[in-house]
N, C-alpha and C. Protein backbone atom coordinates (compact mmCIF):
# COMPACT_ATOMS: atom_id res chain seq x y z
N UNK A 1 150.57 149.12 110.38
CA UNK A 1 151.25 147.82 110.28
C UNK A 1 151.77 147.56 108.86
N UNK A 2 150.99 147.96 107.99
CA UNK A 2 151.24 147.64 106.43
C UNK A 2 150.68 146.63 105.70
N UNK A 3 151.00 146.31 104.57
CA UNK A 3 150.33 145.08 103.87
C UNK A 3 151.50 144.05 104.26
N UNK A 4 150.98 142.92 104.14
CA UNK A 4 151.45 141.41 104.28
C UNK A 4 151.73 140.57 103.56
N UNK A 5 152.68 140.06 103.37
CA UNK A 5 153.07 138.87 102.58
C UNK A 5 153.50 137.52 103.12
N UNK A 6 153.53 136.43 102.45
CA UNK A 6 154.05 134.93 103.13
C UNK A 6 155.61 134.96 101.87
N UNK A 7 156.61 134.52 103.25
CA UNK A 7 157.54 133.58 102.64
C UNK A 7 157.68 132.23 102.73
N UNK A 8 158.08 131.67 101.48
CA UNK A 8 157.97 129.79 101.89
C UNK A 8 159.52 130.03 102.46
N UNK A 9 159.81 129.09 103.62
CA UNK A 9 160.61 129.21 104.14
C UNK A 9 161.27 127.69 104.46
N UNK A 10 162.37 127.01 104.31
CA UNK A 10 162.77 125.69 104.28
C UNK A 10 164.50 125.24 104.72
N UNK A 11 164.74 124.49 105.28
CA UNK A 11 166.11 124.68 105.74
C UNK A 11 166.87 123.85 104.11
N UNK A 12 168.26 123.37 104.35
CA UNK A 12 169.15 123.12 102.66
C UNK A 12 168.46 121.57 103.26
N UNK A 13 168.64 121.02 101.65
CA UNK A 13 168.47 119.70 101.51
C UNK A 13 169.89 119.10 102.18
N UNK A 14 169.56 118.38 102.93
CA UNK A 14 170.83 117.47 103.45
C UNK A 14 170.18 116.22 104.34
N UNK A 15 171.15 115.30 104.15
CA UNK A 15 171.39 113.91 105.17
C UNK A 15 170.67 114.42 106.56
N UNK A 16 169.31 112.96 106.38
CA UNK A 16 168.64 113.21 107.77
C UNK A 16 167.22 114.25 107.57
N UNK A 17 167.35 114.52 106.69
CA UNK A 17 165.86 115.57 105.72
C UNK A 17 165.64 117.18 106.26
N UNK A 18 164.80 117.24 106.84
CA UNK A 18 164.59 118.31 107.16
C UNK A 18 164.26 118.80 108.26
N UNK A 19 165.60 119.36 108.57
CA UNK A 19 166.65 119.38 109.77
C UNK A 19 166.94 121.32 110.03
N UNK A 20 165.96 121.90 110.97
CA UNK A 20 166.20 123.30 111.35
C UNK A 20 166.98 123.21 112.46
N UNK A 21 167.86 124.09 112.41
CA UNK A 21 169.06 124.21 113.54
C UNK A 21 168.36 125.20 114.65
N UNK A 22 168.45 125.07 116.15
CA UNK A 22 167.88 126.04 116.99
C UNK A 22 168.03 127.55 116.26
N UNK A 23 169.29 128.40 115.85
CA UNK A 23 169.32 129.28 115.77
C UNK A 23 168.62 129.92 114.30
N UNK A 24 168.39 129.03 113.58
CA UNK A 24 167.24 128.91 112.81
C UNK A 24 166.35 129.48 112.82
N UNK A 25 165.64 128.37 113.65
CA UNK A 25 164.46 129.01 114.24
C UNK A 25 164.16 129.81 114.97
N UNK A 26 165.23 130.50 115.74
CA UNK A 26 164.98 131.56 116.72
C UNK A 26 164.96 132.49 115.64
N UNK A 27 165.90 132.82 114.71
CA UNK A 27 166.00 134.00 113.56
C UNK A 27 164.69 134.07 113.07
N UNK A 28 163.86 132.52 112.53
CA UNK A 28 162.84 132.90 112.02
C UNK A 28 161.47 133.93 112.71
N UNK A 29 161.71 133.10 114.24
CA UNK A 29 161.16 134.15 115.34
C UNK A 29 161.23 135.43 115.23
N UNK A 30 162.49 135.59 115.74
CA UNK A 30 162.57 137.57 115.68
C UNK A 30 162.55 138.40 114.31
N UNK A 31 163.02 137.65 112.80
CA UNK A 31 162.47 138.53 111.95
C UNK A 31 160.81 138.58 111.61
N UNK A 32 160.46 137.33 111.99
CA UNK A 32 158.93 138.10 111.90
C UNK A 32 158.21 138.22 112.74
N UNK A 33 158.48 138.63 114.11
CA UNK A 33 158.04 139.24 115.08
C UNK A 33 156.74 138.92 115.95
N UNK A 34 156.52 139.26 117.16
CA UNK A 34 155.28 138.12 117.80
C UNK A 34 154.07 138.36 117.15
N UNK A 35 153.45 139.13 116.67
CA UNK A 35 152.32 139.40 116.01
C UNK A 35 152.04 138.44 114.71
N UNK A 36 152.75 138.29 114.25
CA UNK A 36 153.26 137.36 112.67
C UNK A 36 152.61 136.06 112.69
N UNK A 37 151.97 135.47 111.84
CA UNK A 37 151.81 134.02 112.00
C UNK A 37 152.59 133.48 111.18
N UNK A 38 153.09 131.75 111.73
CA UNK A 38 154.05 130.78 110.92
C UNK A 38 153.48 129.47 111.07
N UNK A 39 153.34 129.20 109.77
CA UNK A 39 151.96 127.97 109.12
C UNK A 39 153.30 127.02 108.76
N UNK A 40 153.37 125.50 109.35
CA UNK A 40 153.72 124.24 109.05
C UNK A 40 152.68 123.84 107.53
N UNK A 41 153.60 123.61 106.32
CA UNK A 41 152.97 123.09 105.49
C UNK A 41 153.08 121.57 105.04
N UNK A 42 152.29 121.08 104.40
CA UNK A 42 152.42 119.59 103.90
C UNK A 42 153.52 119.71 102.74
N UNK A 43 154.23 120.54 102.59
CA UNK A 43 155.28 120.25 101.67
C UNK A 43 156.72 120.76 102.04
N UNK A 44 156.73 120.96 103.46
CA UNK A 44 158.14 120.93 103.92
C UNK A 44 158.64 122.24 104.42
N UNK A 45 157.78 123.17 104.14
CA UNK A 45 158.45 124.37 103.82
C UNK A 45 157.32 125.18 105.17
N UNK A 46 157.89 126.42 105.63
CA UNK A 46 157.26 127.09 106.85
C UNK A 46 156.96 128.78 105.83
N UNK A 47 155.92 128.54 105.94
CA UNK A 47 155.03 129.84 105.79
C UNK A 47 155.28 131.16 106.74
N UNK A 48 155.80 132.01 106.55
CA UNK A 48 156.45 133.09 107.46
C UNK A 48 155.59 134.36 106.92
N UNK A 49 155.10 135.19 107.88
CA UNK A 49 153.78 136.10 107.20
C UNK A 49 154.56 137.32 107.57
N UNK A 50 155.26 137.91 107.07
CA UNK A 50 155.92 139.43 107.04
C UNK A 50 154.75 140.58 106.04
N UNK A 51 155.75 141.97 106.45
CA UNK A 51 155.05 142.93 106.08
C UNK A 51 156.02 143.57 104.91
N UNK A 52 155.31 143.59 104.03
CA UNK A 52 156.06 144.11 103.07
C UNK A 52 156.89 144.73 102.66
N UNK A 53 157.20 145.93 103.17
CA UNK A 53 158.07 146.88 103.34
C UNK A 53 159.37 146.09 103.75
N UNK A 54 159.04 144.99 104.54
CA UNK A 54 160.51 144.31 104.94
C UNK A 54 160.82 142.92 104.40
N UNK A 55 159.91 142.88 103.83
CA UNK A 55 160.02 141.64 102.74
C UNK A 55 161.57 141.33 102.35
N UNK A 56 162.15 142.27 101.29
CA UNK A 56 163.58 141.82 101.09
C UNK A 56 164.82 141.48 102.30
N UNK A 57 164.64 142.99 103.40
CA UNK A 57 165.64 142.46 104.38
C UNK A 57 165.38 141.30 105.13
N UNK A 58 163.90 141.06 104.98
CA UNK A 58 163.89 139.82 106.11
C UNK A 58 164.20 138.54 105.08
N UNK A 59 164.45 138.34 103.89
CA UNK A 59 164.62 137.42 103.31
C UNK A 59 166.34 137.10 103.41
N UNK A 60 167.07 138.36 102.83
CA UNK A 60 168.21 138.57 103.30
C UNK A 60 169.06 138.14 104.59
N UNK A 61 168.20 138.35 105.52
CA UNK A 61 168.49 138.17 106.66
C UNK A 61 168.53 136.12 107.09
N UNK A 62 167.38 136.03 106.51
CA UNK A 62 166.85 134.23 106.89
C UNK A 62 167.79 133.58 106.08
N UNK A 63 168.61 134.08 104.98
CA UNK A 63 169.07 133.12 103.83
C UNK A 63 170.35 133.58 104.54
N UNK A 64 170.85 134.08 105.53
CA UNK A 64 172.57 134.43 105.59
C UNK A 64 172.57 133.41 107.17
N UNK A 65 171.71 132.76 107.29
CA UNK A 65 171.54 131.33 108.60
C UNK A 65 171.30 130.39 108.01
N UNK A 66 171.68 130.14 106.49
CA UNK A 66 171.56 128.87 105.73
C UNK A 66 170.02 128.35 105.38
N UNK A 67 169.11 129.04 105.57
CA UNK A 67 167.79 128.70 105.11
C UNK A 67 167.21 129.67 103.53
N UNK A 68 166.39 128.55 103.14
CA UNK A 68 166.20 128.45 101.51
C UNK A 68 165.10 129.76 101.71
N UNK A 69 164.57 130.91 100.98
CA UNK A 69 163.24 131.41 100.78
C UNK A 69 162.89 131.58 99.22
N UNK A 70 161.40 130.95 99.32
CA UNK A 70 161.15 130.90 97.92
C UNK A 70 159.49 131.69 98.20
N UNK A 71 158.78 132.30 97.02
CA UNK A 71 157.39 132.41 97.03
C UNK A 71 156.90 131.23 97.67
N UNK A 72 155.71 131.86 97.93
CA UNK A 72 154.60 131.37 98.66
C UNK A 72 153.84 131.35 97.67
N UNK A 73 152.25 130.17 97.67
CA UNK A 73 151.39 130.33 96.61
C UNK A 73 151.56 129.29 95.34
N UNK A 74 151.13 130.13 94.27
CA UNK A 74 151.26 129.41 93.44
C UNK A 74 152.64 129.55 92.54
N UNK A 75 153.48 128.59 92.60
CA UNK A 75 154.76 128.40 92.68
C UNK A 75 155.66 127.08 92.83
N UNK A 76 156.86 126.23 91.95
CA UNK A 76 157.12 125.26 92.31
C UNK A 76 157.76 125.50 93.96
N UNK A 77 157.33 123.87 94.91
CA UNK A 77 157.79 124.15 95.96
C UNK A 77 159.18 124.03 95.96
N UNK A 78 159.98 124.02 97.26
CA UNK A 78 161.27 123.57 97.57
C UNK A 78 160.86 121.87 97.01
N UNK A 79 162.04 121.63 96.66
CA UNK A 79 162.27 119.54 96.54
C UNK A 79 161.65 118.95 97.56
N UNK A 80 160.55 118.49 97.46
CA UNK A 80 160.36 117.41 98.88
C UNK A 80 161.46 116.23 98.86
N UNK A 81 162.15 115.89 99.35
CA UNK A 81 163.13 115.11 99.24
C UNK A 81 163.45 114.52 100.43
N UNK A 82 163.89 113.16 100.52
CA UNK A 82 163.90 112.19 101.05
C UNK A 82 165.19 112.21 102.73
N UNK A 83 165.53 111.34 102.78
CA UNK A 83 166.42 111.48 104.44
C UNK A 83 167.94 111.34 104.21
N UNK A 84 167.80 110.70 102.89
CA UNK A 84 169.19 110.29 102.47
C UNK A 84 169.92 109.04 103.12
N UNK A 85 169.03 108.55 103.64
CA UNK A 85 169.17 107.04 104.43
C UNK A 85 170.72 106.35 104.31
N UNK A 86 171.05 106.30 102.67
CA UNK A 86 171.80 105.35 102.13
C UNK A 86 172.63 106.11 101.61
N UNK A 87 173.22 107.37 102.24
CA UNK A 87 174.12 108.10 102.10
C UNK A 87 174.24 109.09 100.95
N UNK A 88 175.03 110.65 101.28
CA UNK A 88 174.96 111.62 100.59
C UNK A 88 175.31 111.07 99.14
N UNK A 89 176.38 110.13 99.03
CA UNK A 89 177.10 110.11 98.12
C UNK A 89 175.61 108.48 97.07
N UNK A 90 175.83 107.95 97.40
CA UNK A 90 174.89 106.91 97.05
C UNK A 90 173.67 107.44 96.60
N UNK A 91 172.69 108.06 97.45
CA UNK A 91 171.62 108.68 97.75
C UNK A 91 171.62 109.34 96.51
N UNK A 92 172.71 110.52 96.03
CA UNK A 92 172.69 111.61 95.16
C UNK A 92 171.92 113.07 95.81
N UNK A 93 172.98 113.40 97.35
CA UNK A 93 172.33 114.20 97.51
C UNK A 93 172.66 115.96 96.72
N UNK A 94 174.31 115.54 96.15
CA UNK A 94 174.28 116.67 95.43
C UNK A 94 173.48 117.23 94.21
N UNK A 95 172.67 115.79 93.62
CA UNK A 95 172.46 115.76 92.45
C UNK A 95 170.44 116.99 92.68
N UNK A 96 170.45 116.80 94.37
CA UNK A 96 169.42 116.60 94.55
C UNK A 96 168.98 118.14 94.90
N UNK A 97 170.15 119.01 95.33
CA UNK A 97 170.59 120.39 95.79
C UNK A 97 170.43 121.18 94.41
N UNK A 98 171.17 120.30 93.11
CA UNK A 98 171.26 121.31 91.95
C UNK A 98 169.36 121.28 91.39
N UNK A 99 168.94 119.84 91.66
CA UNK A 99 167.86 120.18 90.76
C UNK A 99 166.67 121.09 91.90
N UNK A 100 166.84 121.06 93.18
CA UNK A 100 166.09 122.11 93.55
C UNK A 100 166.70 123.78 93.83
N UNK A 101 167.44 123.76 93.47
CA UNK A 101 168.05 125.07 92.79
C UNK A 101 167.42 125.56 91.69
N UNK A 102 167.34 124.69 90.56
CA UNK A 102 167.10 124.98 89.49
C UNK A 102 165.52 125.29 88.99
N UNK A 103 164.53 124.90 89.82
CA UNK A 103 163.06 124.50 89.93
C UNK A 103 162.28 125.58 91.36
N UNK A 104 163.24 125.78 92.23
CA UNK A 104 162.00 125.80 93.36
C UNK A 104 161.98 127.48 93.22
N UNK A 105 160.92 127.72 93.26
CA UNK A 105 160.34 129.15 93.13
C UNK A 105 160.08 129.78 92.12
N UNK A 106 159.53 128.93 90.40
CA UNK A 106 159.37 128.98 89.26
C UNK A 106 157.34 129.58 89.59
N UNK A 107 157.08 130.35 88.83
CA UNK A 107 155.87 131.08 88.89
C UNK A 107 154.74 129.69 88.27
N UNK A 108 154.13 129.14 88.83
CA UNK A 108 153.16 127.98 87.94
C UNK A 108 151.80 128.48 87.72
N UNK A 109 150.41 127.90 87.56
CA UNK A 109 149.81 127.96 87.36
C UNK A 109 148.45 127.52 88.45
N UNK A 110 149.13 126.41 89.05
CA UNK A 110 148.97 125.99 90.70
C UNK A 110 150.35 125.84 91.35
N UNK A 111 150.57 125.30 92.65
CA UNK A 111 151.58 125.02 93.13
C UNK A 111 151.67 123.75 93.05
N UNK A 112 152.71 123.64 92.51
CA UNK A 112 153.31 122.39 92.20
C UNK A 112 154.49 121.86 93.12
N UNK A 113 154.48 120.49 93.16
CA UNK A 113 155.27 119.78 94.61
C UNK A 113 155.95 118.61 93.72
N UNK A 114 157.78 118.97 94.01
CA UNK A 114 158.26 118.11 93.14
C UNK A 114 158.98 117.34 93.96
N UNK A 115 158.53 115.89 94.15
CA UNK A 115 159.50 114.87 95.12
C UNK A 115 161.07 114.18 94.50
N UNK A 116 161.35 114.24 95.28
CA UNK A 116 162.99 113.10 95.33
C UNK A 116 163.25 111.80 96.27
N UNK A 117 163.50 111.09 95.10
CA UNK A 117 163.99 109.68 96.40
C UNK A 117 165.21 109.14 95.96
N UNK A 118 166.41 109.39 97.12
CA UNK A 118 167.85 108.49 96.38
C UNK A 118 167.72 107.30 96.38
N UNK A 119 166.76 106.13 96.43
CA UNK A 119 166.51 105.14 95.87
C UNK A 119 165.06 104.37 95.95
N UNK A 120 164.83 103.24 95.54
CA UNK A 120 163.39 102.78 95.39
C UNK A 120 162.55 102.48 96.23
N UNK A 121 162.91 103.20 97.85
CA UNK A 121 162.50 102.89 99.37
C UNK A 121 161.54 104.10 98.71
N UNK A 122 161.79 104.99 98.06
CA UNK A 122 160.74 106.14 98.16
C UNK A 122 160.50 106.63 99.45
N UNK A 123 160.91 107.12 100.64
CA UNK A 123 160.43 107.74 101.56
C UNK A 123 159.96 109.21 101.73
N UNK A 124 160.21 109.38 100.71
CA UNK A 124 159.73 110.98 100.75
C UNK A 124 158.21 110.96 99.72
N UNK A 125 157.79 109.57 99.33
CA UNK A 125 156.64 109.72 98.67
C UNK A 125 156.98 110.64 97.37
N UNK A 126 157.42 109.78 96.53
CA UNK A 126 157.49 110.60 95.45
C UNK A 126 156.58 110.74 94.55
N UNK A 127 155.75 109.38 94.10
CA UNK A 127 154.70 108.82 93.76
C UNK A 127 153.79 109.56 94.00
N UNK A 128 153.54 110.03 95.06
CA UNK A 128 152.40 111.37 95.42
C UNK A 128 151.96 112.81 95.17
N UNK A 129 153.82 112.93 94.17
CA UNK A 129 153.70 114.19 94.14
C UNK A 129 153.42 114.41 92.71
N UNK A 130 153.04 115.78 92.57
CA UNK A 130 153.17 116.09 90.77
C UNK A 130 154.03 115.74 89.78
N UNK A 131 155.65 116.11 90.16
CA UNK A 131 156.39 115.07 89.76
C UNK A 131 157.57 114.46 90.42
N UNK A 132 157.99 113.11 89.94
CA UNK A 132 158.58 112.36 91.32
C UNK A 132 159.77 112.00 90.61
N UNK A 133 160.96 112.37 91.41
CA UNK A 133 162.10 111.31 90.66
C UNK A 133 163.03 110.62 91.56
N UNK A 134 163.13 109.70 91.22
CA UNK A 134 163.50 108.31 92.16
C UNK A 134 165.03 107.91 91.25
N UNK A 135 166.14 107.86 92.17
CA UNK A 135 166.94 107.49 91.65
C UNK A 135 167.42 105.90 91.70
N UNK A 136 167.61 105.34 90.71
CA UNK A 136 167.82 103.82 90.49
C UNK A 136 169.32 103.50 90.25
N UNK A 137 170.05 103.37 90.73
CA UNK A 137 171.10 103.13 90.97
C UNK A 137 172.07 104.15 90.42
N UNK A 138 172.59 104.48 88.95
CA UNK A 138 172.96 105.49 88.31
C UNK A 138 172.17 106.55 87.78
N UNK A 139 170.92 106.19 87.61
CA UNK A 139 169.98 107.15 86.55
C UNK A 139 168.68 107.46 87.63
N UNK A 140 167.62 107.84 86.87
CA UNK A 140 166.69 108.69 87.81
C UNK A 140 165.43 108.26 86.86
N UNK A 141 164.64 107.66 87.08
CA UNK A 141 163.14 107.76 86.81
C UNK A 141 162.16 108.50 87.07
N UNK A 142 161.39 109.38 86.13
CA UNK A 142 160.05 110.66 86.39
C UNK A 142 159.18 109.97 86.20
N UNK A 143 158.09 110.28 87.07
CA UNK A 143 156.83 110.06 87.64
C UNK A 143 156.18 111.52 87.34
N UNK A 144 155.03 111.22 86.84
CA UNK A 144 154.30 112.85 86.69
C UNK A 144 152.74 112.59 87.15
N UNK A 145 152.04 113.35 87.75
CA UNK A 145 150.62 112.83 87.89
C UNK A 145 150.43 112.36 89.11
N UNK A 146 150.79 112.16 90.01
CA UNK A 146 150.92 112.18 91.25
C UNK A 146 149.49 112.94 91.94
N UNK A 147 148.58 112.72 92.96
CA UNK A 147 147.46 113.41 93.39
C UNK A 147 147.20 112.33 94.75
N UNK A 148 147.15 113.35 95.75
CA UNK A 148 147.70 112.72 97.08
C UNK A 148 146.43 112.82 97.89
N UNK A 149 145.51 113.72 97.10
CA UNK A 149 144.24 114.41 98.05
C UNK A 149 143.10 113.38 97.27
N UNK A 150 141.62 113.54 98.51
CA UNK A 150 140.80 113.25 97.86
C UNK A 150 140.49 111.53 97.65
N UNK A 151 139.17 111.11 97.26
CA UNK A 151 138.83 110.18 97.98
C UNK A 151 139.20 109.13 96.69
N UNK A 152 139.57 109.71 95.64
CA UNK A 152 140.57 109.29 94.09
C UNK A 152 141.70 109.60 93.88
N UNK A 153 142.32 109.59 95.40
CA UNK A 153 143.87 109.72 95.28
C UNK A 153 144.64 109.02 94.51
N UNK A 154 145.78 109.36 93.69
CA UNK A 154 146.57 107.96 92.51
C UNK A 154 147.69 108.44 92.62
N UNK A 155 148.75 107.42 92.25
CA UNK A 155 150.24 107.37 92.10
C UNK A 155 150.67 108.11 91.07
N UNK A 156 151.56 108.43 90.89
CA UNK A 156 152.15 109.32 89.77
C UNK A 156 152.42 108.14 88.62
N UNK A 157 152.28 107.89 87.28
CA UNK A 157 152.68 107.85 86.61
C UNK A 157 154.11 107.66 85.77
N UNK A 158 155.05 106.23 85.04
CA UNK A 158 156.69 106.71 84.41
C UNK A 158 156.35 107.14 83.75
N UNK A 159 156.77 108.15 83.33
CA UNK A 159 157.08 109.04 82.11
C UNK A 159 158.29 108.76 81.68
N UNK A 160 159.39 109.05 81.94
CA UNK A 160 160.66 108.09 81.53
C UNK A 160 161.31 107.70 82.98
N UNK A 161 162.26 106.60 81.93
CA UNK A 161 163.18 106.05 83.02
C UNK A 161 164.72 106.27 82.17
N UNK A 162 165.85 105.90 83.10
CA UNK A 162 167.27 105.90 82.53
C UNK A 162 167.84 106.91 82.47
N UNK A 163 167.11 108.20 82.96
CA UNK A 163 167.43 109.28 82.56
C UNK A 163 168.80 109.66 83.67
N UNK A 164 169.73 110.55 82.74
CA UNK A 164 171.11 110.57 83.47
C UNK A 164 171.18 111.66 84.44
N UNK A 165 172.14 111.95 85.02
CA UNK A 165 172.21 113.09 86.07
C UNK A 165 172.45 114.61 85.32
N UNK A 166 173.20 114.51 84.37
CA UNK A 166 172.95 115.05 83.29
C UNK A 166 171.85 115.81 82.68
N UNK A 167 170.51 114.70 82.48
CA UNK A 167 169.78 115.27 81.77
C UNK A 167 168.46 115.70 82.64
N UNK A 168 169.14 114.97 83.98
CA UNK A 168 167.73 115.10 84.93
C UNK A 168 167.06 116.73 85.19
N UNK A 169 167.84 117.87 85.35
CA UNK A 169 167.27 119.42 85.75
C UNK A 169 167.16 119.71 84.41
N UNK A 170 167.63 119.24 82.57
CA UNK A 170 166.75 119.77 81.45
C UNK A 170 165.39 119.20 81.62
N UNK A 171 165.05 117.52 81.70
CA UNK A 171 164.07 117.23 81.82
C UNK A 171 163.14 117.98 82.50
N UNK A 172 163.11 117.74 83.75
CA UNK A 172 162.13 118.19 84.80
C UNK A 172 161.95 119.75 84.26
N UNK A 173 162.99 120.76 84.09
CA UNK A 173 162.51 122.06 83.81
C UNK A 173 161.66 122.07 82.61
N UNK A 174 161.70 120.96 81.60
CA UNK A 174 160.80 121.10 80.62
C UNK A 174 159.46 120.73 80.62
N UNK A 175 159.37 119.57 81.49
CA UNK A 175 158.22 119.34 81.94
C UNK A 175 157.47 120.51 82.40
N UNK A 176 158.00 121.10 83.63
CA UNK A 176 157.47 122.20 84.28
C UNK A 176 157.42 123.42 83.20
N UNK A 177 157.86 123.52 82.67
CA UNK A 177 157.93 125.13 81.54
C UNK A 177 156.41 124.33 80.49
N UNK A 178 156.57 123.40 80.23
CA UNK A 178 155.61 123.10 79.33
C UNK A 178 154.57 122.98 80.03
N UNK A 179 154.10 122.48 81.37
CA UNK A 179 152.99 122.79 81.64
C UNK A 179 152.47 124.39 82.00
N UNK A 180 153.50 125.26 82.32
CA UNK A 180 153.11 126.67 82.28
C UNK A 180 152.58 127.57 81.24
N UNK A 181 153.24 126.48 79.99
CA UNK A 181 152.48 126.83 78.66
C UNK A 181 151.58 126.79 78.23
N UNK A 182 150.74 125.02 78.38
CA UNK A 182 149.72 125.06 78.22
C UNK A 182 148.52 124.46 78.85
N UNK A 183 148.81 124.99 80.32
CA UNK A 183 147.96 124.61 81.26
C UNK A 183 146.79 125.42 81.08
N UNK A 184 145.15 125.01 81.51
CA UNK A 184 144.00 125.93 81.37
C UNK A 184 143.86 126.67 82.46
N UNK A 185 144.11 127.99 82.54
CA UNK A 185 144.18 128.49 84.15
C UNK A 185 144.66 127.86 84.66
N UNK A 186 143.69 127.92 85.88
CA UNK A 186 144.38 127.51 87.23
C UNK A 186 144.48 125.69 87.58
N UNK A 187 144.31 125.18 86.13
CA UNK A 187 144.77 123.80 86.39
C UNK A 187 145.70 123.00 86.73
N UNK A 188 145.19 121.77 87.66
CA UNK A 188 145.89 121.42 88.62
C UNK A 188 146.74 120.53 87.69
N UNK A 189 148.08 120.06 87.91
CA UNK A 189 148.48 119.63 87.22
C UNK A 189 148.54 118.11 87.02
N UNK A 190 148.00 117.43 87.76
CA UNK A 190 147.46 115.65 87.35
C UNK A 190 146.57 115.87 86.30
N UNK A 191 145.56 116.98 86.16
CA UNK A 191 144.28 117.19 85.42
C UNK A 191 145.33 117.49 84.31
N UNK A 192 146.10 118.32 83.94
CA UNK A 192 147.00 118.66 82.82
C UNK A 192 147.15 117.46 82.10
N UNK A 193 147.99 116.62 83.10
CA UNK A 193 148.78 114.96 82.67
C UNK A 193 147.37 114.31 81.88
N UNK A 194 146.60 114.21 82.65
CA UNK A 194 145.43 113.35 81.96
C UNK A 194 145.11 114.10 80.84
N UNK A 195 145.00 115.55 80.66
CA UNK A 195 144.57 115.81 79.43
C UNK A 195 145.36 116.00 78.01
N UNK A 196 146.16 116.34 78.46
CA UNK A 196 147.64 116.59 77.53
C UNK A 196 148.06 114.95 76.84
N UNK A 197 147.80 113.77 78.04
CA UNK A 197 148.29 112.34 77.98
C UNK A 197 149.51 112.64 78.28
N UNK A 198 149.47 111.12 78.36
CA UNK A 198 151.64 110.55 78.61
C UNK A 198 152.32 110.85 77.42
N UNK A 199 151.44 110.23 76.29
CA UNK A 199 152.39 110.25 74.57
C UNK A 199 152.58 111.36 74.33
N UNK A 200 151.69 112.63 74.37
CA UNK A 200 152.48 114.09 74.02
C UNK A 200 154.01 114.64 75.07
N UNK A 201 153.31 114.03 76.32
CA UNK A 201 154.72 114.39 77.37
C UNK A 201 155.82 113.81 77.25
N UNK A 202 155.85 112.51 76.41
CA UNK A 202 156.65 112.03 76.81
C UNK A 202 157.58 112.36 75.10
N UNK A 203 156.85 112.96 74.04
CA UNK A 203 157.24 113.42 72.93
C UNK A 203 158.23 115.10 73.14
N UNK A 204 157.64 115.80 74.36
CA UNK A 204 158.39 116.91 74.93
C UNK A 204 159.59 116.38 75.38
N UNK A 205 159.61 115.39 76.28
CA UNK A 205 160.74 115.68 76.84
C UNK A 205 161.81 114.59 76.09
N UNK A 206 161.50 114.06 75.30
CA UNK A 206 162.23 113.27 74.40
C UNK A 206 163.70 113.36 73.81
């Protein structure tokens, strides 16, 4: 059979959230075959258990039916991102495509889950996640610290606000690069926020 691997597997960010087309999912079917298991995760994305050897073509294959593949593990996820309620254009759903382009499948230290909301309805729970950005009419506010589990679950944290569309994928990538820097092992990254504080983070991304 061979050795095994997981792909995170996720359809494109668009209007209406996350939205697999039948033929989708049938592709995801036959490239990894009945034996294979496929795990629904809490962050959007479908766990696809292939065998190594076919690792690349089957990735090849899933991404030419419009679906995203990123690592599995420890790794930023795809954007958890919102429904787009209040439209592509309003919402910022292009704004929302480049910054999970730019982020999802970055090597971390844990897996890290980065939310989006095109406005202050938050429906995608941004607040929950490690880091959250909520767009406010023109600009985008980060939230960092986010911890969703556990019987001391807490909201994420501003770290800044006002921030432009512009500066939103330097920010966030710096955030994320800086905690890869100097995270302790396998620390989770709310535990980072609390130890590092807001005033050094918020001196990084300054």
């Amino acid at each position: 059979m061979g050795d095994k691997t997981k792909l995170a597997v996720s359809p494109a960010i668009q209007v209406g959230g996350s939205l697999f087309t039948p033929d989708q999912l049938a592709k995801i079917g036959v490239v990894a075959g009945s034996d294979s298991k496929i795990e629904m995760t809490s962050f959007k994305q479908l766990y696809v258990e292939v065998t190594m050897d076919k690792q690349e073509a089957i990735q090849e294959e899933l991404r030419l039916v419009g679906l995203e593949v990123n690592p599995a593990g420890f790794a930023t996820k795809s954007l958890i991102a919102c429904n787009f309620c209040k439209g592509a254009e309003v919402a910022g759903l292009e704004t929302a495509r480049i910054l999970n382009q730019a982020i999802a499948g970055i090597a971390t230290p844990t897996p890290l889950k980065v939310g989006y909301a095109g406005c202050a309805l938050g429906t995608s729970e941004p607040l929950l996640k490690d880091i959250g950005v909520v767009k406010m009419r023109d600009t985008f506010d980060i939230y960092v610290g986010g911890e969703p589990k556990g019987i001391k679950a807490t909201t994420g944290r501003l770290l800044c606000t006002g921030i432009t569309e512009e500066q939103l994928v330097p920010v966030v990538s710096t955030i994320i690069e800086f905690y890869k820097q100097q995270a302790k092992g396998k620390e989770k990254f709310s535990k980072f926020v609390n130890r590092i504080t807001m005033e050094q983070l918020k001196q990084v991304v300054a």
